[in-house]
N, C-alpha and C. Protein backbone atom coordinates (compact mmCIF):
# COMPACT_ATOMS: atom_id res chain seq x y z
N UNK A 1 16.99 -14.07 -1.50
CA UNK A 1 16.44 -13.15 -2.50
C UNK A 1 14.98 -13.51 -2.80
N UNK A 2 14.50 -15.11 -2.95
CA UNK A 2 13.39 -15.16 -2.99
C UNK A 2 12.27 -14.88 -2.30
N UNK A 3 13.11 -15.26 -0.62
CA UNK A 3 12.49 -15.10 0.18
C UNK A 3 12.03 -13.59 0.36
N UNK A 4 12.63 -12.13 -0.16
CA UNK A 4 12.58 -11.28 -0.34
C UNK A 4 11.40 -10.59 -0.72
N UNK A 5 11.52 -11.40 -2.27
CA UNK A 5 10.31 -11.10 -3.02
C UNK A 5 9.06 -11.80 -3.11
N UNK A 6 8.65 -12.50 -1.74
CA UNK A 6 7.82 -13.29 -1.84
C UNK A 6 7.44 -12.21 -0.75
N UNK A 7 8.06 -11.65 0.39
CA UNK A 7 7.67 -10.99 1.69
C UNK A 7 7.03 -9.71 0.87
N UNK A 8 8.21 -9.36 0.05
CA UNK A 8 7.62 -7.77 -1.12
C UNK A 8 5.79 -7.92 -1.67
N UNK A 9 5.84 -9.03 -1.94
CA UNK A 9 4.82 -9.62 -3.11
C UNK A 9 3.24 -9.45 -1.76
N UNK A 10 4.08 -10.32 -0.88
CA UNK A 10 2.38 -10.36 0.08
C UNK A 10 2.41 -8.86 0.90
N UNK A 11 3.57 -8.07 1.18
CA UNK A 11 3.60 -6.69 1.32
C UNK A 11 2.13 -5.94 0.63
N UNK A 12 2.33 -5.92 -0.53
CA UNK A 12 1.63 -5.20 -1.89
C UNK A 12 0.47 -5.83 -1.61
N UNK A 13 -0.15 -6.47 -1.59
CA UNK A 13 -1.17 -7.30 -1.24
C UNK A 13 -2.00 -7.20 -0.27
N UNK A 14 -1.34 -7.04 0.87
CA UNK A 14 -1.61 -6.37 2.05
C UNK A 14 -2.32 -4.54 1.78
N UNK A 15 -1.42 -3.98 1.57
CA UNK A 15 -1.60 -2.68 1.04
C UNK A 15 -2.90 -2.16 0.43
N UNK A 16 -2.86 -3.32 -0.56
CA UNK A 16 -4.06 -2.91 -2.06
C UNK A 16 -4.59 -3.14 -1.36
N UNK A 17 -5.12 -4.07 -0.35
CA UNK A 17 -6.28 -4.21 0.84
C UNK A 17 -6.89 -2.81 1.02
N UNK A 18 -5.67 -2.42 2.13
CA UNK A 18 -6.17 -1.48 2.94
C UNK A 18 -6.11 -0.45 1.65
N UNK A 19 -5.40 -0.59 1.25
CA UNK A 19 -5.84 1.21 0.08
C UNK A 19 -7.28 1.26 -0.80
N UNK A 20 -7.45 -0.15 -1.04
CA UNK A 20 -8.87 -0.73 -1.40
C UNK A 20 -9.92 0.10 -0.25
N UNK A 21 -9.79 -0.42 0.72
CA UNK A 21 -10.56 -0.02 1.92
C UNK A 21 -10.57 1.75 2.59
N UNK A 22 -9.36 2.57 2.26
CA UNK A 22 -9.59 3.75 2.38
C UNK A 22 -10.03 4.92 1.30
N UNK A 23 -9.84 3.85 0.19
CA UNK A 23 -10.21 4.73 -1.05
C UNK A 23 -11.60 4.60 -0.80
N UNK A 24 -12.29 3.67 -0.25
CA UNK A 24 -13.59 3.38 -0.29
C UNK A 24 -14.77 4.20 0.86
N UNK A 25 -14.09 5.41 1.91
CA UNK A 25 -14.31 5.48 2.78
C UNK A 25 -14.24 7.04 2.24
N UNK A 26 -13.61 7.42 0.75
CA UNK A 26 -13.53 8.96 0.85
C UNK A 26 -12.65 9.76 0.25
N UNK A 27 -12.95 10.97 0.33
CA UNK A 27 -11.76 11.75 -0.16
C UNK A 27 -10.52 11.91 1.47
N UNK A 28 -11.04 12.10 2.16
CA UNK A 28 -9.93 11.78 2.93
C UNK A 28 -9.11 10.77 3.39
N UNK A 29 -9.97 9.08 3.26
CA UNK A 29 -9.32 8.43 2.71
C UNK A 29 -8.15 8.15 1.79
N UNK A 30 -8.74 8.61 0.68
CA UNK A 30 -7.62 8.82 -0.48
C UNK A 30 -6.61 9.58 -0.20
N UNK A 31 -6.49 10.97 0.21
CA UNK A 31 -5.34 11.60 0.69
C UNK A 31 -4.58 10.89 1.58
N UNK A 32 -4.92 10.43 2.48
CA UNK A 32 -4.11 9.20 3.55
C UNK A 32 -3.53 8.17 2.20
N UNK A 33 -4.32 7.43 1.21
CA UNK A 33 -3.91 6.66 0.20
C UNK A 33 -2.57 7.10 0.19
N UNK A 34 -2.90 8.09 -0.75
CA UNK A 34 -1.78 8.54 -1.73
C UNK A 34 -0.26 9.20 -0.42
N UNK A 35 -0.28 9.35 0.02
CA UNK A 35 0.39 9.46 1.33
C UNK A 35 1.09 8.44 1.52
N UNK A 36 0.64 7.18 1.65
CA UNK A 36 0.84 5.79 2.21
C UNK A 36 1.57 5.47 0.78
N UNK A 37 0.96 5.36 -0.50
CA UNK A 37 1.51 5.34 -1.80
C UNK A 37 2.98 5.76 -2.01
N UNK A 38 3.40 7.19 -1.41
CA UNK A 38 4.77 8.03 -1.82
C UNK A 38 5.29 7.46 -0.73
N UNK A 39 5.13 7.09 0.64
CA UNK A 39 6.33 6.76 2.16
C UNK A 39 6.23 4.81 0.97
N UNK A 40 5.53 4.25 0.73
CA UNK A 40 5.93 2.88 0.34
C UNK A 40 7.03 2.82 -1.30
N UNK A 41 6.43 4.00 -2.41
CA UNK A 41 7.67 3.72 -2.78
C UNK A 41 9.21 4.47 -2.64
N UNK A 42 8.56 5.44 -1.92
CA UNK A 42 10.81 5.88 -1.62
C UNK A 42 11.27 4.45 -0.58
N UNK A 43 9.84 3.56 0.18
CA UNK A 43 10.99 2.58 1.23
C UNK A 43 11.68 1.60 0.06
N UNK A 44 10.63 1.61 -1.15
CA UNK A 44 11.16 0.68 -2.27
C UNK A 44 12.33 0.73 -3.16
């Protein structure tokens, strides 16, 4: 279980990266964001 939420934890981390990095690139960026945003939390 910990091991779980430690993989979850650097998951999210990973993410805010790249969502950091496409928000930063645009409005089409952001649409890809928010895209990437709704497929990560229904996998959640």
């Amino acid at each position: 279980m910990h091991a779980l939420l430690a993989f979850v934890g650097a998951w999210l981390i990973l993410w805010g990266a790249l969502l950091a990095l496409l928000i930063a690139r645009g409005r089409d960026g952001t649409a890809r964001t928010l895209t990437l945003l709704d497929r990560i939390e229904v996998a959640l």
